[in-house]
Protein backbone atom coordinates (compact mmCIF):
# COMPACT_ATOMS: atom_id res chain seq x y z
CA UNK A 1 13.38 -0.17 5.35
CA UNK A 2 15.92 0.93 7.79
CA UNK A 3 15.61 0.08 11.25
CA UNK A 4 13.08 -3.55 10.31
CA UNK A 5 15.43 -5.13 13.01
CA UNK A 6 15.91 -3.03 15.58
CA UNK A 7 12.69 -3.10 17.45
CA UNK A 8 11.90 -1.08 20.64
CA UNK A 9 10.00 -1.61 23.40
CA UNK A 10 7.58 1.56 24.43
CA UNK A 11 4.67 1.54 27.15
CA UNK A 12 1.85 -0.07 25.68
CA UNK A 13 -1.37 2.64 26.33
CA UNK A 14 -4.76 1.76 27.45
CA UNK A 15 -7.67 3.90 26.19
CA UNK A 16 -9.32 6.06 29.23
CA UNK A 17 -12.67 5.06 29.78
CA UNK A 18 -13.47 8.76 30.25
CA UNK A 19 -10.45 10.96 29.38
CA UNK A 20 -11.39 15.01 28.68
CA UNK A 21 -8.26 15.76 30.98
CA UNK A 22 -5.93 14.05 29.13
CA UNK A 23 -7.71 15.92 25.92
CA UNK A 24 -7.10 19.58 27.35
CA UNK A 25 -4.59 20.41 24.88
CA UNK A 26 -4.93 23.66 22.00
CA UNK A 27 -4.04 20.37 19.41
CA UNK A 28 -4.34 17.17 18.88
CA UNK A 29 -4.34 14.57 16.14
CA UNK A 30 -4.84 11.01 15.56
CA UNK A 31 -3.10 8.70 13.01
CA UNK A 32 -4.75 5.33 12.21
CA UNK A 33 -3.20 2.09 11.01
CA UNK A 34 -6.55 0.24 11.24
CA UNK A 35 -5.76 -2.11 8.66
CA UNK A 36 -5.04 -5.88 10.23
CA UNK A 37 -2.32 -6.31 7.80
CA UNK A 38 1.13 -3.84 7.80
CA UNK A 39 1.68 -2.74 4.18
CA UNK A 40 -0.53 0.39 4.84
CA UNK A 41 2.12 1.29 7.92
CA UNK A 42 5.76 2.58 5.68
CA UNK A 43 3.15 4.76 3.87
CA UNK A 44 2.14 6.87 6.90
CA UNK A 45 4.86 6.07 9.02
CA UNK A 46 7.28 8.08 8.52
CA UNK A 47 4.80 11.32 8.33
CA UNK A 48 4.56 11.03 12.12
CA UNK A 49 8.77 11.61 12.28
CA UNK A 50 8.36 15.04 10.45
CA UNK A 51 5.59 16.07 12.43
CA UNK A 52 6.78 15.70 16.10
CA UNK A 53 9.93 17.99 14.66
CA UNK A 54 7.27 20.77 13.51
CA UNK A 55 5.81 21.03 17.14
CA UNK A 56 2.76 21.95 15.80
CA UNK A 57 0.61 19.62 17.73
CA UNK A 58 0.73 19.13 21.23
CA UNK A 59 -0.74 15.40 20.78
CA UNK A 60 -0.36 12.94 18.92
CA UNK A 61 -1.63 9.76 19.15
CA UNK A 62 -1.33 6.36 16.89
CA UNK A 63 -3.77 4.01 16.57
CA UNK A 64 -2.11 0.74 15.47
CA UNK A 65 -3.88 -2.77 14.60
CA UNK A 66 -2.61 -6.02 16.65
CA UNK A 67 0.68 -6.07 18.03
CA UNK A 68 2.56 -7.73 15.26
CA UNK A 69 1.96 -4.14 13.47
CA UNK A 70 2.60 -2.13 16.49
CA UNK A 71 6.06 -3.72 16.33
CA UNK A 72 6.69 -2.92 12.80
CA UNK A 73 5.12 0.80 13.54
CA UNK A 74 7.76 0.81 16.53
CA UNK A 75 10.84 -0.24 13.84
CA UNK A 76 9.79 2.54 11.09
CA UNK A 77 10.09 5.34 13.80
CA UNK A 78 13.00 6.49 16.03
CA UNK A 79 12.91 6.26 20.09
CA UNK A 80 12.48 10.30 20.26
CA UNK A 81 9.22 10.01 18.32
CA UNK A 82 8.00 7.20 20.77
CA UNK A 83 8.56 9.01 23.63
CA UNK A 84 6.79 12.21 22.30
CA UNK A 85 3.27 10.66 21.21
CA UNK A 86 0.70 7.92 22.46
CA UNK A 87 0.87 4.93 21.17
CA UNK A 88 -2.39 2.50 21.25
CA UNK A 89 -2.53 -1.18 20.39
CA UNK A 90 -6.08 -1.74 18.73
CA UNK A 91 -8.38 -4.75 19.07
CA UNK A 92 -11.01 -5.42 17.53
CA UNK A 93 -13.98 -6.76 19.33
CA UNK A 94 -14.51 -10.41 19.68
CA UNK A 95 -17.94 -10.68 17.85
CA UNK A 96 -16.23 -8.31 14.65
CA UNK A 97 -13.41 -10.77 14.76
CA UNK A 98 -16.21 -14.07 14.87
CA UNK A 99 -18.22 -12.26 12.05
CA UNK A 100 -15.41 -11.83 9.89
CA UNK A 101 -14.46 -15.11 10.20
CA UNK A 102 -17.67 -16.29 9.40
CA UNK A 103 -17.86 -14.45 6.54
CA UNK A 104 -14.23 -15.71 5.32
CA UNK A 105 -12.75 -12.08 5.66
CA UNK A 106 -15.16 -10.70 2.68
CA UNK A 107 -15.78 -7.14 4.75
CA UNK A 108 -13.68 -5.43 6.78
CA UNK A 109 -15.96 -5.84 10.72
CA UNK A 110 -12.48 -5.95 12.69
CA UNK A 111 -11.70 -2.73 11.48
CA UNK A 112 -15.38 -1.26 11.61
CA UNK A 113 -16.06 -3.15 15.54
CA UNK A 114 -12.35 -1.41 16.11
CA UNK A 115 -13.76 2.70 14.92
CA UNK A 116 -16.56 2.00 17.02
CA UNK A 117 -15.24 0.99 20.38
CA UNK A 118 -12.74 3.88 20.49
CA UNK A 119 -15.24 6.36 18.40
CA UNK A 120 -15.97 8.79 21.68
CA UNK A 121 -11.68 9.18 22.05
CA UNK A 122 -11.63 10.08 18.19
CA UNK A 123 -14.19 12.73 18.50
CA UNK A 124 -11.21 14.60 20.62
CA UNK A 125 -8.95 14.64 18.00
CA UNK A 126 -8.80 18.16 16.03
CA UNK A 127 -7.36 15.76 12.96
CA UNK A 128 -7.67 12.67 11.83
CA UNK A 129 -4.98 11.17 9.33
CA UNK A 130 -5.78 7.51 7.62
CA UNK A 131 -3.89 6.03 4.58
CA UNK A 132 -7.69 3.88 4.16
CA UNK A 133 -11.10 4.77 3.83
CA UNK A 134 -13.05 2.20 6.43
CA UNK A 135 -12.92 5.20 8.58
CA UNK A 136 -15.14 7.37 7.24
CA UNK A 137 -17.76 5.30 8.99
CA UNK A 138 -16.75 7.36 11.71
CA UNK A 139 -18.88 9.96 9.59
CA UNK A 140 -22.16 8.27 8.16
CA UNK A 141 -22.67 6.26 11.16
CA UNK A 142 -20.45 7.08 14.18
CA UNK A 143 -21.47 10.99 14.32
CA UNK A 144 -18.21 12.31 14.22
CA UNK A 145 -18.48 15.80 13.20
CA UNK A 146 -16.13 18.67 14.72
CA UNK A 147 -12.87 16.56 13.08
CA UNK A 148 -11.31 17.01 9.91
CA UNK A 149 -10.81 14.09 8.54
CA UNK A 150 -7.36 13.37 5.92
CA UNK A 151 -6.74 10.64 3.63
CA UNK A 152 -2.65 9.90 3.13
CA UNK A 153 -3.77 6.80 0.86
CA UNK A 154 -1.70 4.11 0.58
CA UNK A 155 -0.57 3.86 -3.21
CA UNK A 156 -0.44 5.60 -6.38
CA UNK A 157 -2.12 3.14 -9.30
CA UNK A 158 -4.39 3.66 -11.46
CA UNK A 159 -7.08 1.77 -11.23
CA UNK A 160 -10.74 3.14 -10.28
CA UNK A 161 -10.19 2.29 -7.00
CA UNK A 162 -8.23 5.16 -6.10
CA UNK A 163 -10.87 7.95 -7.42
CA UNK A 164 -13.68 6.48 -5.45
CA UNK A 165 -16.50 9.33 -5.38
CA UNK A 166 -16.89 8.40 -1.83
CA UNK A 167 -12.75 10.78 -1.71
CA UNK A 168 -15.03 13.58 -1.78
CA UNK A 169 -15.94 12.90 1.89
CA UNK A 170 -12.43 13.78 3.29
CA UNK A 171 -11.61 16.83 4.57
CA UNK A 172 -8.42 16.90 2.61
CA UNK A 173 -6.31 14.63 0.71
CA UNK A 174 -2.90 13.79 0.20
CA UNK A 175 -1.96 13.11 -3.65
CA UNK A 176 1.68 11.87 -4.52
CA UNK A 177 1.79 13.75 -7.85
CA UNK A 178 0.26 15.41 -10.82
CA UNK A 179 -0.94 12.10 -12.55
CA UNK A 180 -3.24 11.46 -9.82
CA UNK A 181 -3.53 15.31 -8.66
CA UNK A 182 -5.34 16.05 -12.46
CA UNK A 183 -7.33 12.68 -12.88
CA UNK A 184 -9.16 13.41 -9.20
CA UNK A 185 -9.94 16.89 -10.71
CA UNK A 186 -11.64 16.02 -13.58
CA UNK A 187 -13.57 13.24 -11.77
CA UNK A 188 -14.28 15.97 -9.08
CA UNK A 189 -13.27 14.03 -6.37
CA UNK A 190 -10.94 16.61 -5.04
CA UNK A 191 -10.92 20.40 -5.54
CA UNK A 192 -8.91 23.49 -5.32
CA UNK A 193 -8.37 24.05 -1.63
CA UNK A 194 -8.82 20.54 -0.09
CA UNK A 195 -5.57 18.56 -1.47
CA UNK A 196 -2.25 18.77 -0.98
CA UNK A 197 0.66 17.24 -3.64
CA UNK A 198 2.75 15.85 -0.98
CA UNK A 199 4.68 12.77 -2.86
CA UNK A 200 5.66 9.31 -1.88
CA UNK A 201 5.89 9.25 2.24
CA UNK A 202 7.40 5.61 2.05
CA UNK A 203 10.40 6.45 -0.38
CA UNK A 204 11.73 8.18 2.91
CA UNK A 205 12.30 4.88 4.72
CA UNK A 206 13.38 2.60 1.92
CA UNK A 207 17.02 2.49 0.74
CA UNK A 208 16.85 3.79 -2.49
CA UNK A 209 20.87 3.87 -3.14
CA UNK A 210 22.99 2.05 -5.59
CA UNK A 211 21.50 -0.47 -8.51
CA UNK A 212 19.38 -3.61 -8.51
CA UNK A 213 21.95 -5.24 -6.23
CA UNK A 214 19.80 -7.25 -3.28
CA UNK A 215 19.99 -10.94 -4.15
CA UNK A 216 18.05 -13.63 -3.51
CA UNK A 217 19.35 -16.09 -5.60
CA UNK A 218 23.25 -17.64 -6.00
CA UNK A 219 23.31 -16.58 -9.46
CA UNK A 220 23.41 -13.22 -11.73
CA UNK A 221 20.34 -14.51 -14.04
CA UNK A 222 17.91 -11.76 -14.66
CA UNK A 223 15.15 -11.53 -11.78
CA UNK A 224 11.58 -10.76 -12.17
CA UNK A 225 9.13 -10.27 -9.55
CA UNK A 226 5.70 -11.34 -10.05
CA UNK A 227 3.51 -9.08 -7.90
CA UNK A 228 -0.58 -10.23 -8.67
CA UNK A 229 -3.11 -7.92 -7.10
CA UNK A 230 -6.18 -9.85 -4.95
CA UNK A 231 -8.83 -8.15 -6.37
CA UNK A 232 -11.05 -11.21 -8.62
CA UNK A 233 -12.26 -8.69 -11.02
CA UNK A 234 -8.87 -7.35 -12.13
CA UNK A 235 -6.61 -9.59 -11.26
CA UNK A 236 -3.81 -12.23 -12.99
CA UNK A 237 -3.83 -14.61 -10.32
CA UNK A 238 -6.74 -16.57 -10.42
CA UNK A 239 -7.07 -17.78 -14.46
CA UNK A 240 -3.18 -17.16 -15.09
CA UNK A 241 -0.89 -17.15 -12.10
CA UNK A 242 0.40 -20.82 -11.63
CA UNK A 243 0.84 -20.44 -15.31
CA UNK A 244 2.90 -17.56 -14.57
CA UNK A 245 5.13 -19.32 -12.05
CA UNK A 246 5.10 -22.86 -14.66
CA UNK A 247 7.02 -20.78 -17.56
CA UNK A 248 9.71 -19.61 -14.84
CA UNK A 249 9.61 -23.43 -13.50
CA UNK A 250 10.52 -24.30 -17.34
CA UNK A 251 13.15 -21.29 -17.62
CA UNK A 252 16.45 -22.13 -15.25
CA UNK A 253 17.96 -18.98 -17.07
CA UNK A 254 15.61 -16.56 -15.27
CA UNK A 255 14.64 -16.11 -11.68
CA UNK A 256 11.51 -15.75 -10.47
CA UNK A 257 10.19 -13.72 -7.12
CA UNK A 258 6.73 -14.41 -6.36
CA UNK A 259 5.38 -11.90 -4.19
CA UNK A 260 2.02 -10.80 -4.65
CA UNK A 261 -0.55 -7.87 -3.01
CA UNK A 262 0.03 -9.17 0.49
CA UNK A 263 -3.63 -9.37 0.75
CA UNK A 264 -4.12 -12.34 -1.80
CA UNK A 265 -2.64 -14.90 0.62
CA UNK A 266 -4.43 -13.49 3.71
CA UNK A 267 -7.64 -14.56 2.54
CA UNK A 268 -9.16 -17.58 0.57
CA UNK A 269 -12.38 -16.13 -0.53
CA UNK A 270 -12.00 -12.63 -2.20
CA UNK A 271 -14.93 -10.51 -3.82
CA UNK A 272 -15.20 -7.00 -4.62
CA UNK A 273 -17.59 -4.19 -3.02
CA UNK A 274 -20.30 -4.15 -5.08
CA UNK A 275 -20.59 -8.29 -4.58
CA UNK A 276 -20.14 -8.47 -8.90
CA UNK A 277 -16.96 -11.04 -8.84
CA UNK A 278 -16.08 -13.26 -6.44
CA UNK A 279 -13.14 -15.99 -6.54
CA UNK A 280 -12.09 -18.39 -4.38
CA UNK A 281 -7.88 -18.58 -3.82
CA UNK A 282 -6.59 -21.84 -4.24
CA UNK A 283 -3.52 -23.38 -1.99
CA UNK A 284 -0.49 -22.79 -4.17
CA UNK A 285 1.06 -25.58 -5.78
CA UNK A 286 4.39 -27.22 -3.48
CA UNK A 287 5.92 -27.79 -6.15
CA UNK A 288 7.08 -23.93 -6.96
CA UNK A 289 8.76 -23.77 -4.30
CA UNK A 290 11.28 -26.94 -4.71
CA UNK A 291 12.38 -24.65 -7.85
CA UNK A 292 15.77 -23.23 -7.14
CA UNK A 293 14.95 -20.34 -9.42
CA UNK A 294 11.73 -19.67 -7.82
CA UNK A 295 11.29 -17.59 -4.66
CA UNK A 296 8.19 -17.73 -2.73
CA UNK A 297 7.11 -15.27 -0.39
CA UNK A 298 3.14 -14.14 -0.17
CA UNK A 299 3.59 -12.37 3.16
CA UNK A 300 6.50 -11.09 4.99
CA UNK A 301 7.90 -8.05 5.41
CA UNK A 302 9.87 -8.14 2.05
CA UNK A 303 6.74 -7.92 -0.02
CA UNK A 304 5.88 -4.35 1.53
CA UNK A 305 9.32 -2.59 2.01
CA UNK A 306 10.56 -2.40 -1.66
CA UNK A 307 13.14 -5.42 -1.04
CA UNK A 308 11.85 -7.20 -4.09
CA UNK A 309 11.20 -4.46 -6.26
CA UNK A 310 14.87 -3.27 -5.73
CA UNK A 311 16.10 -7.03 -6.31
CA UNK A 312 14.04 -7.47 -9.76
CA UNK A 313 15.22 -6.69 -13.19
CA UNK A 314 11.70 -7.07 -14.19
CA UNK A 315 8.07 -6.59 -13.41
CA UNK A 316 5.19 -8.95 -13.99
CA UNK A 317 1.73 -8.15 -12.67
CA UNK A 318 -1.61 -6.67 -13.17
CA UNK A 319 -3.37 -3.28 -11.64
CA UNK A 320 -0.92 -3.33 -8.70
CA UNK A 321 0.46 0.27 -7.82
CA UNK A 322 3.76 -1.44 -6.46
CA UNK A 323 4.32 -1.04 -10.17
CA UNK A 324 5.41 2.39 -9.70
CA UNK A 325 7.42 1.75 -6.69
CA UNK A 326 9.15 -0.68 -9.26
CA UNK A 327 9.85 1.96 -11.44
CA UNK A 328 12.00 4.32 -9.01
CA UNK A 329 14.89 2.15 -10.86
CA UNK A 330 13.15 1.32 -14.16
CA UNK A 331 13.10 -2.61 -15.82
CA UNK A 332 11.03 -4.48 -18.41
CA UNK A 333 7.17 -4.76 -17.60
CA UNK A 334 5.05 -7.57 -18.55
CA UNK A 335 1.39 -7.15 -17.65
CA UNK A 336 -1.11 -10.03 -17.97
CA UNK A 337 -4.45 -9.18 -19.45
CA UNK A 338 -6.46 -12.22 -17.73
CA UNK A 339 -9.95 -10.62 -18.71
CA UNK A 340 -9.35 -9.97 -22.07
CA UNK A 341 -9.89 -6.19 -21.01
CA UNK A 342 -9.54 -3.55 -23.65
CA UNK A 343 -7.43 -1.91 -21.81
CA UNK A 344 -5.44 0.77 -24.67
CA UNK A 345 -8.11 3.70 -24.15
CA UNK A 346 -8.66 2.92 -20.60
CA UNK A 347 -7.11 5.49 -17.69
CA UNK A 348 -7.73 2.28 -14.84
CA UNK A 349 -4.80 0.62 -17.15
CA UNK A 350 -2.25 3.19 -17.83
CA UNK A 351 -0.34 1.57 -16.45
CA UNK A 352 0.29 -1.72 -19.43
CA UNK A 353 1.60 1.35 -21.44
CA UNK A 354 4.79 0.99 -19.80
CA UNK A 355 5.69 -2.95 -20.74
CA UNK A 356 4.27 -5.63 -23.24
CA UNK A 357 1.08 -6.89 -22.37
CA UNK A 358 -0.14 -10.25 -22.33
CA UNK A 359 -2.94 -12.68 -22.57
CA UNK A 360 -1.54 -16.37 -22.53
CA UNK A 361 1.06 -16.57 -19.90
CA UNK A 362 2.98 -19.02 -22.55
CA UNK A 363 3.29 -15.29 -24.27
CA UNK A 364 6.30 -14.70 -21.57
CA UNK A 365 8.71 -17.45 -23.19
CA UNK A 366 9.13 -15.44 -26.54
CA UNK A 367 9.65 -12.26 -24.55
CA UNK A 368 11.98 -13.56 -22.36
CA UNK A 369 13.80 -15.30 -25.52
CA UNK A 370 14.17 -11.91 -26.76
CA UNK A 371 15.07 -10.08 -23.26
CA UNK A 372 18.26 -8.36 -24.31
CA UNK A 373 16.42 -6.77 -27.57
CA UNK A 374 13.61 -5.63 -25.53
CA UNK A 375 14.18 -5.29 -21.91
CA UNK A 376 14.68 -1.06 -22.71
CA UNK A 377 12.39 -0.35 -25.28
CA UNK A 378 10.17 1.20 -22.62
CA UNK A 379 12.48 2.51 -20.24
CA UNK A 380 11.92 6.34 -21.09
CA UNK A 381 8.23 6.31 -21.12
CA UNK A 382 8.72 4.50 -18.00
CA UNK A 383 10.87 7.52 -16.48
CA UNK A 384 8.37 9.98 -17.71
CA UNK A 385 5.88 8.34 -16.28
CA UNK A 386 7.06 7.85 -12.93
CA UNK A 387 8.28 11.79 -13.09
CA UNK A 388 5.17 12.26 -13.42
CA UNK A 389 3.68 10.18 -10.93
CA UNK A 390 5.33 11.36 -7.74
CA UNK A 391 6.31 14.66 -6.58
CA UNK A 392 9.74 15.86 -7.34
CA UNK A 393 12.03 15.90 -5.18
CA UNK A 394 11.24 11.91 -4.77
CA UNK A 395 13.14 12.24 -1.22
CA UNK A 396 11.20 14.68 1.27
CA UNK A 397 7.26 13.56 1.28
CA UNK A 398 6.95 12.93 4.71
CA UNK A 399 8.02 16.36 5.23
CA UNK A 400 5.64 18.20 2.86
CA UNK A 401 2.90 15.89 4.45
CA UNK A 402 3.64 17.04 7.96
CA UNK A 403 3.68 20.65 6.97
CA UNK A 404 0.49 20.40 4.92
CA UNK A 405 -1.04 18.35 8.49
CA UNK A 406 0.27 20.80 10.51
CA UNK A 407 -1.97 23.87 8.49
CA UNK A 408 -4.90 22.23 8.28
CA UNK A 409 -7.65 23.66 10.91
């Protein structure tokens, strides 16, 4: 992402306790980053850069989570744009943070105590914009009603999470491309007049020039990244990942990046919504990492800002939608079928279409014996796919998503 390293300092903004006169403007609009964690942030991001240029909104305020994300916000936009909006460090309250705790991070309270101690300054806002859906709590129990409420999202997959009936409860949504666009109409969780095909928002930041060329290993071996969602129902990790890492620990003629849903290695117990699967995440193995071919990284910045995609020759993963992002220079795929899913007839997995799917990690070894026989053989259903995925141009989302913000009333 340009500018990671070139952080800038800007007035940090304490809520009013009772603030109509700083509200007295025709428009105003708030963007939240309420996730604790920063790969929701180059997804929104760079929306807030088009729309101070527009002028259509004479506020505009950012709601950021912790200060370690405030910092990253700060490096994804330029010092014009921070001068020109209000930027406030969120924190959640101290019983939400003990709760969660408690509860070994299984439910989002830090972001649900953090809606409801500034809900009376979001009730000001004309629009709300949110890449997640924790704030529509702000609707069913925070009686917020007067202001329309957007979701960016945060990804493009295609798993069910991302046609969630609960969609239907924005005001408007943004959609990266006709994939999603036509799936969300036919589940009816969007409809003519409420959605806008905007495209990929984060593709604006990253550098998307030249080939597969970042390195982070001292040899030219083929690179793979593995990239495991956290979610125990769907994904690789917990039967199959050290597996996964083991074959690349046996192959010194391939490299390995492991760098998985940054959420997997932020908590240790994971379980879905409805309470159905549950797993416990194990300390990975030391061992990995004394592997020269092996790179480890389950939480920097690298894992959300494309630097590993655009390093890989090759994918290896699950449900993840970083798949796609893969894909805007297009390699093998290898997806690993931990739950013995039938997956060929499924739209939550059309996704495996685009590589050679697997159930037995030990599966890998005769595809990678065979890598320069098969490493293309889906490269134009690949391209397709991805065409079809985002909006074309690629370049230019954050735009259309600031214009389509800047109509909405």
């Amino acid at each position: 992402m340009t500018g990671l390293n070139k952080f800038r300092s800007t007035k940090r903004v304490q809520l009013p306790d009772d603030g109509p006169a700083l509200y007295n403007a025709k428009r105003s609009i708030g963007f939240l980053f309420l996730h604790e964690q920063p790969h929701q942030i180059p997804h929104l991001a760079p929306v807030l850069e088009s729309l101070v240029a527009l002028q259509e909104y004479d506020e505009i305020y950012a709601y950021v989570m912790g200060q370690k994300n405030v910092d990253l916000f700060r490096a994804l936009v330029s010092r014009e744009v921070l001068d020109q909006i209000t930027l406030i460090t969120l924190d959640a309250p101290a019983i939400a943070k003990g709760l969660e705790t408690l509860i070994g991070k299984a439910a989002p309270l830090q972001r649900i105590g953090a809606l409801y101690s500034i809900r009376k300054q979001l009730e000001r806002h004309d629009v709300i914009a949110s890449p997640e859906m924790t704030c529509l709590i702000l609707k069913s129990h925070f009686g917020l009603k007067n202001t329309k409420m957007v979701w960016t999202q945060h990804g493009c997959g295609d798993r069910a999470a991302g046609f969630k009936k609960s969609i239907k409860k924005f005001d408007h949504v943004f959609v990266p491309g006709s994939n999603q666009r036509n799936r969300m109409l036919s589940e009816g969780v969007i409809s003519e007049g409420n959605y806008t095909v905007v495209g990929y928002p984060k593709f604006d930041i990253v550098d998307q020039s030249g080939d597969k060329n970042n390195r982070f290993f001292d040899n030219d071996n083929p690179t793979f990244v593995f990239n495991p969602h956290f979610d125990p129902s769907l994904s690789s990790w917990y039967k199959h990942g050290e597996k996964v890492l083991e074959v690349f620990a046996e192959r010194k003629d391939f490299n390995l990046i492991f760098a998985p849903h940054i959420m997997l290695f932020t908590r240790k117990l994971h379980m879905t919504a409805d309470l159905r699967s549950v797993a416990w995440r194990k300390p990975l193995n030391k061992r990995f990492a004394e592997c020269p071919n092996i790179h480890i990284d389950t939480g920097s910045v690298n894992c959300i800002n494309m630097s590993y995609l655009r390093a890989a020759d090759g994918y290896i993963g699950d449900v993840s939608s970083q798949l796609y992002e893969f894909l805007y220079k297009p390699g093998m795929c290898i997806f690993v079928n931990s739950h013995n899913v039938s997956w060929e007839d499924d739209p939550n997995y059309a996704n495996w279409k685009l590589g050679h799917v697997v159930t037995d990690p030990k599966e890998i070894h005769a595809l990678l014996d065979r890598y320069e026989e098969v490493k293309n053989d889906r490269m134009d259903r690949q391209a397709v796919s991805f065409k079809n995925t985002f909006e074309e141009p690629y370049l230019g989302a954050s735009e259309r998503a600031a214009l389509a913000l800047s109509k909405i009333r």
